[in-house]
C-alpha atoms as a PDB file:
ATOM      1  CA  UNK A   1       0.000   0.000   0.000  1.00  0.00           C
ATOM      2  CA  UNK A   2       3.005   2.574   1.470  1.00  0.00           C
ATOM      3  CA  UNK A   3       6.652   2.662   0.819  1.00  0.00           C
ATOM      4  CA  UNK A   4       6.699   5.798   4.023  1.00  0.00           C
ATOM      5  CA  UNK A   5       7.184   4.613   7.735  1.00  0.00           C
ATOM      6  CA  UNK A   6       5.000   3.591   9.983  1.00  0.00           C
ATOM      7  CA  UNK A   7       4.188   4.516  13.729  1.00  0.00           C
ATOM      8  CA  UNK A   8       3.632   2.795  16.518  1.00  0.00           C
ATOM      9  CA  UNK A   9       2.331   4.745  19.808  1.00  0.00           C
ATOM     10  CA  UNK A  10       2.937   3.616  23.479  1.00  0.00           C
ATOM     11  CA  UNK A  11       1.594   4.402  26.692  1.00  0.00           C
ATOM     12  CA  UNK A  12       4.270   5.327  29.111  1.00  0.00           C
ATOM     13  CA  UNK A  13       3.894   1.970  30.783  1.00  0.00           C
ATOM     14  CA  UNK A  14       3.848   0.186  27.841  1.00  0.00           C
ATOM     15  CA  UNK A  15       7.082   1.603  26.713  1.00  0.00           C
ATOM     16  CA  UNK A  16       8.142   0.198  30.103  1.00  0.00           C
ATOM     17  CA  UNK A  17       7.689  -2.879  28.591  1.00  0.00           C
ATOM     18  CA  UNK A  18       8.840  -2.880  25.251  1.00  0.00           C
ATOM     19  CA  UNK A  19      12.974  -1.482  26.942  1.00  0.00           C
ATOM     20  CA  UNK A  20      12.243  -4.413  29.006  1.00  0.00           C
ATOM     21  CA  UNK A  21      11.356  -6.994  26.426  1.00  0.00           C
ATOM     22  CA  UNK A  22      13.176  -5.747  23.392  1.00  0.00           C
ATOM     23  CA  UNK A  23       9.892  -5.519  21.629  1.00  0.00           C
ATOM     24  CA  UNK A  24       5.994  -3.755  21.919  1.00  0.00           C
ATOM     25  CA  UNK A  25       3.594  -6.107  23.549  1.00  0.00           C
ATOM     26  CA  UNK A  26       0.609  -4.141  24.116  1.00  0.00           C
ATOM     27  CA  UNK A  27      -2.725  -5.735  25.801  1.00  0.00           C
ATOM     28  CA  UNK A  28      -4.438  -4.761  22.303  1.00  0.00           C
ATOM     29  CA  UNK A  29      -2.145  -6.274  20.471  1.00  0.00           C
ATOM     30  CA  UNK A  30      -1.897  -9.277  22.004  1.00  0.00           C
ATOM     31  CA  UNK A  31      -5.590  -9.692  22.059  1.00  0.00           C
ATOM     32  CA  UNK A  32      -5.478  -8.970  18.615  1.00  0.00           C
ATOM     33  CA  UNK A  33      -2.830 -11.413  17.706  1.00  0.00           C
ATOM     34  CA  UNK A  34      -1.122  -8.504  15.603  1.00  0.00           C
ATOM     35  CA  UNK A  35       0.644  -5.199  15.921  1.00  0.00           C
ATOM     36  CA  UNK A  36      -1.707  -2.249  15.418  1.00  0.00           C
ATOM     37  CA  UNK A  37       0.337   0.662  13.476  1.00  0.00           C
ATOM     38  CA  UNK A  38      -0.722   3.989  11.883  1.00  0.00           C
ATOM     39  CA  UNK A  39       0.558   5.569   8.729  1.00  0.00           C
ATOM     40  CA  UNK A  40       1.423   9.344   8.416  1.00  0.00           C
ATOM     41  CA  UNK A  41      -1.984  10.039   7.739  1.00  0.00           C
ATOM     42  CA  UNK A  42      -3.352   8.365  10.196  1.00  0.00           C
ATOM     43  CA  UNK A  43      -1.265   8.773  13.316  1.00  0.00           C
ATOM     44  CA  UNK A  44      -2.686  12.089  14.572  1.00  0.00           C
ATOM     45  CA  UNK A  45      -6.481  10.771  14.708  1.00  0.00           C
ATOM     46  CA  UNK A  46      -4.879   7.428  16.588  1.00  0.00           C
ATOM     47  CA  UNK A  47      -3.414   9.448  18.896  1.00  0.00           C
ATOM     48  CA  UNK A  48      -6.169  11.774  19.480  1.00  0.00           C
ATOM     49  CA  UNK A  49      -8.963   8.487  19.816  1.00  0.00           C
ATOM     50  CA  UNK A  50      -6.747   6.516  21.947  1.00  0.00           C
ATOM     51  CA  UNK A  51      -4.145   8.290  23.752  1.00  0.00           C
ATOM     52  CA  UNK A  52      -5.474  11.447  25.125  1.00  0.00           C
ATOM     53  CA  UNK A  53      -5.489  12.004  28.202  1.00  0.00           C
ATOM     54  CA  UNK A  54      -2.118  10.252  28.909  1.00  0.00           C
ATOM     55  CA  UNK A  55       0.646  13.155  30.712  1.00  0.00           C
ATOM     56  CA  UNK A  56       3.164  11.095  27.934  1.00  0.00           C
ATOM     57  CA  UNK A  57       3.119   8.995  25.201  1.00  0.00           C
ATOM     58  CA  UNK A  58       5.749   7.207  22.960  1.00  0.00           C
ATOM     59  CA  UNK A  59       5.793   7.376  19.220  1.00  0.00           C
ATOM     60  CA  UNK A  60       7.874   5.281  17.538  1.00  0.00           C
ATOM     61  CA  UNK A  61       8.648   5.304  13.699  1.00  0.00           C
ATOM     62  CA  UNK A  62       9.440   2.296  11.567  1.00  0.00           C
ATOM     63  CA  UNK A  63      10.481   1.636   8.108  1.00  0.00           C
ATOM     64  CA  UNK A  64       8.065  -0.397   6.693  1.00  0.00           C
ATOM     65  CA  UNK A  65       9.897  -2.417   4.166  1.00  0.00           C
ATOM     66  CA  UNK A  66      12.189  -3.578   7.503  1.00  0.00           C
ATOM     67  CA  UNK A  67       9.345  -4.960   9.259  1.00  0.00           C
ATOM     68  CA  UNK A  68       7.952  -8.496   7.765  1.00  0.00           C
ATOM     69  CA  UNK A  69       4.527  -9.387   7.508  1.00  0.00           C
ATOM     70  CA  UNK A  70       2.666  -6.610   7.192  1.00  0.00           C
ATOM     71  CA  UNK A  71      -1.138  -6.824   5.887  1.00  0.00           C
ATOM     72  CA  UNK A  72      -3.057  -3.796   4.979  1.00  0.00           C
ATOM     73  CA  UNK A  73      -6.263  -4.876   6.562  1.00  0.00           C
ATOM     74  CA  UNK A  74      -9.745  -2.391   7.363  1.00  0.00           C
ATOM     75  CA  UNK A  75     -10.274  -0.732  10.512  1.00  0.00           C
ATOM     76  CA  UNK A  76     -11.515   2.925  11.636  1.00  0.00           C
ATOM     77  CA  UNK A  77     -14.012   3.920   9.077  1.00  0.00           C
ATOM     78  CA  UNK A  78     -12.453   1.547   6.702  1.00  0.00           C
ATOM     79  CA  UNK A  79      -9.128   2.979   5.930  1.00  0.00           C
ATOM     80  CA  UNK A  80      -6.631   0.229   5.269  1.00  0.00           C
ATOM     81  CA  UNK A  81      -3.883   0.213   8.128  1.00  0.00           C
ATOM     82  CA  UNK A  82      -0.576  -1.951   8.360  1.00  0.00           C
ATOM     83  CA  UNK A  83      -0.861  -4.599  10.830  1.00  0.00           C
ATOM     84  CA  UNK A  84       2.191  -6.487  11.481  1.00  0.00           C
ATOM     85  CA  UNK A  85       1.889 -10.514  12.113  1.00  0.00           C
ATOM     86  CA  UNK A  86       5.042 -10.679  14.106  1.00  0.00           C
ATOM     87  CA  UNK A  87       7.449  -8.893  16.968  1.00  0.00           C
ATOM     88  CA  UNK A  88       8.129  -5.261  16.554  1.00  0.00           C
ATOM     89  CA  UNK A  89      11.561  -5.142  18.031  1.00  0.00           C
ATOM     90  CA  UNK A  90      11.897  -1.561  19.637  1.00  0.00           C
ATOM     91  CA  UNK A  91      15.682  -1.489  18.299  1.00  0.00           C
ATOM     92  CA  UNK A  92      14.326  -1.158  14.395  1.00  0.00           C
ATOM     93  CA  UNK A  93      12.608   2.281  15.317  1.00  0.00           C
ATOM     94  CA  UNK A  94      14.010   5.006  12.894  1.00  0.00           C
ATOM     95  CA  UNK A  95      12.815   7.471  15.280  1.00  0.00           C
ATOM     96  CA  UNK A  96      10.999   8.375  19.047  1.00  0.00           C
ATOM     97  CA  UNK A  97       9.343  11.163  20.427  1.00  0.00           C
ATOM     98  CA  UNK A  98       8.015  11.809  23.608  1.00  0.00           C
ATOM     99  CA  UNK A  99       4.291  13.320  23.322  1.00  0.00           C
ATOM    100  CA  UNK A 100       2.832  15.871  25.639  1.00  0.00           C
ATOM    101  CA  UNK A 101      -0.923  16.250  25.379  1.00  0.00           C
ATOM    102  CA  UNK A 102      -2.232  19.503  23.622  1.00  0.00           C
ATOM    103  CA  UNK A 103      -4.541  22.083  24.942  1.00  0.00           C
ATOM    104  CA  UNK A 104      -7.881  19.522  24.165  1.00  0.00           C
ATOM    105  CA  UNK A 105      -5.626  16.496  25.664  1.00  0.00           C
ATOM    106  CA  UNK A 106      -4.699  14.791  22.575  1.00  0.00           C
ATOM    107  CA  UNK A 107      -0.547  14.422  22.156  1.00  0.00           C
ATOM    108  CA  UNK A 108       1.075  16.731  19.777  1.00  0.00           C
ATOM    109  CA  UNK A 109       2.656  14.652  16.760  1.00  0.00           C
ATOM    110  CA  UNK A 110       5.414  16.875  16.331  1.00  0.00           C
ATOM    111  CA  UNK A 111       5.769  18.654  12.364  1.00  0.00           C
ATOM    112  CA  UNK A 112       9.245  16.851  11.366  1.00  0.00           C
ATOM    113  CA  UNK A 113       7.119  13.459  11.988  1.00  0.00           C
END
């Protein structure tokens, strides 16, 4: 579908987890029995749905042709996102951020993302 990165967002405790482990293990996820990630596009409305609220948040950007099986499957309103079938080892991240919520709450995806 892409050739661009990828993002991945983190709750401060779930970052916790992923230095711990070497790789993101959300509940979600898990449940899910795949990795949920967000395109450029659609990172800002993920974080603003599911993060806000949260005093920090970790973003994490991947490059997709690096990660393995990734399926473009429907989800929110029925945009296609990548879901990856596999580990997303923290060490492959092209870049973090920290994310500090915005006046309405929501964490500020910073302009060079």
């Amino acid at each position: 579908m892409t050739t661009g990165p990828v993002y991945k967002l983190l709750t401060e405790a779930d970052w916790a987890v992923a230095e711990a482990a070497g790789a993101t293990g959300t509940d979600l996820d898990v449940a899910d029995g795949y990795v949920h990630l967000s395109t450029h596009a659609q990172v800002r409305e993920t974080a603003r749905r599911y993060y806000s609220g949260q005093a920090r948040v970790r973003l994490l950007r991947f490059d997709l042709a690096t990660l393995g099986d990734i399926r473009w499957e429907e989800s929110r309103g029925g945009d296609l996102f990548p879901h990856l079938y596999g580990a997303l080892e923290i060490a492959r991240a092209t870049g973090s951020w920290w994310l500090a919520p915005g006046p309405d709450g929501a964490p500020v995806i910073p302009e060079d993302v």
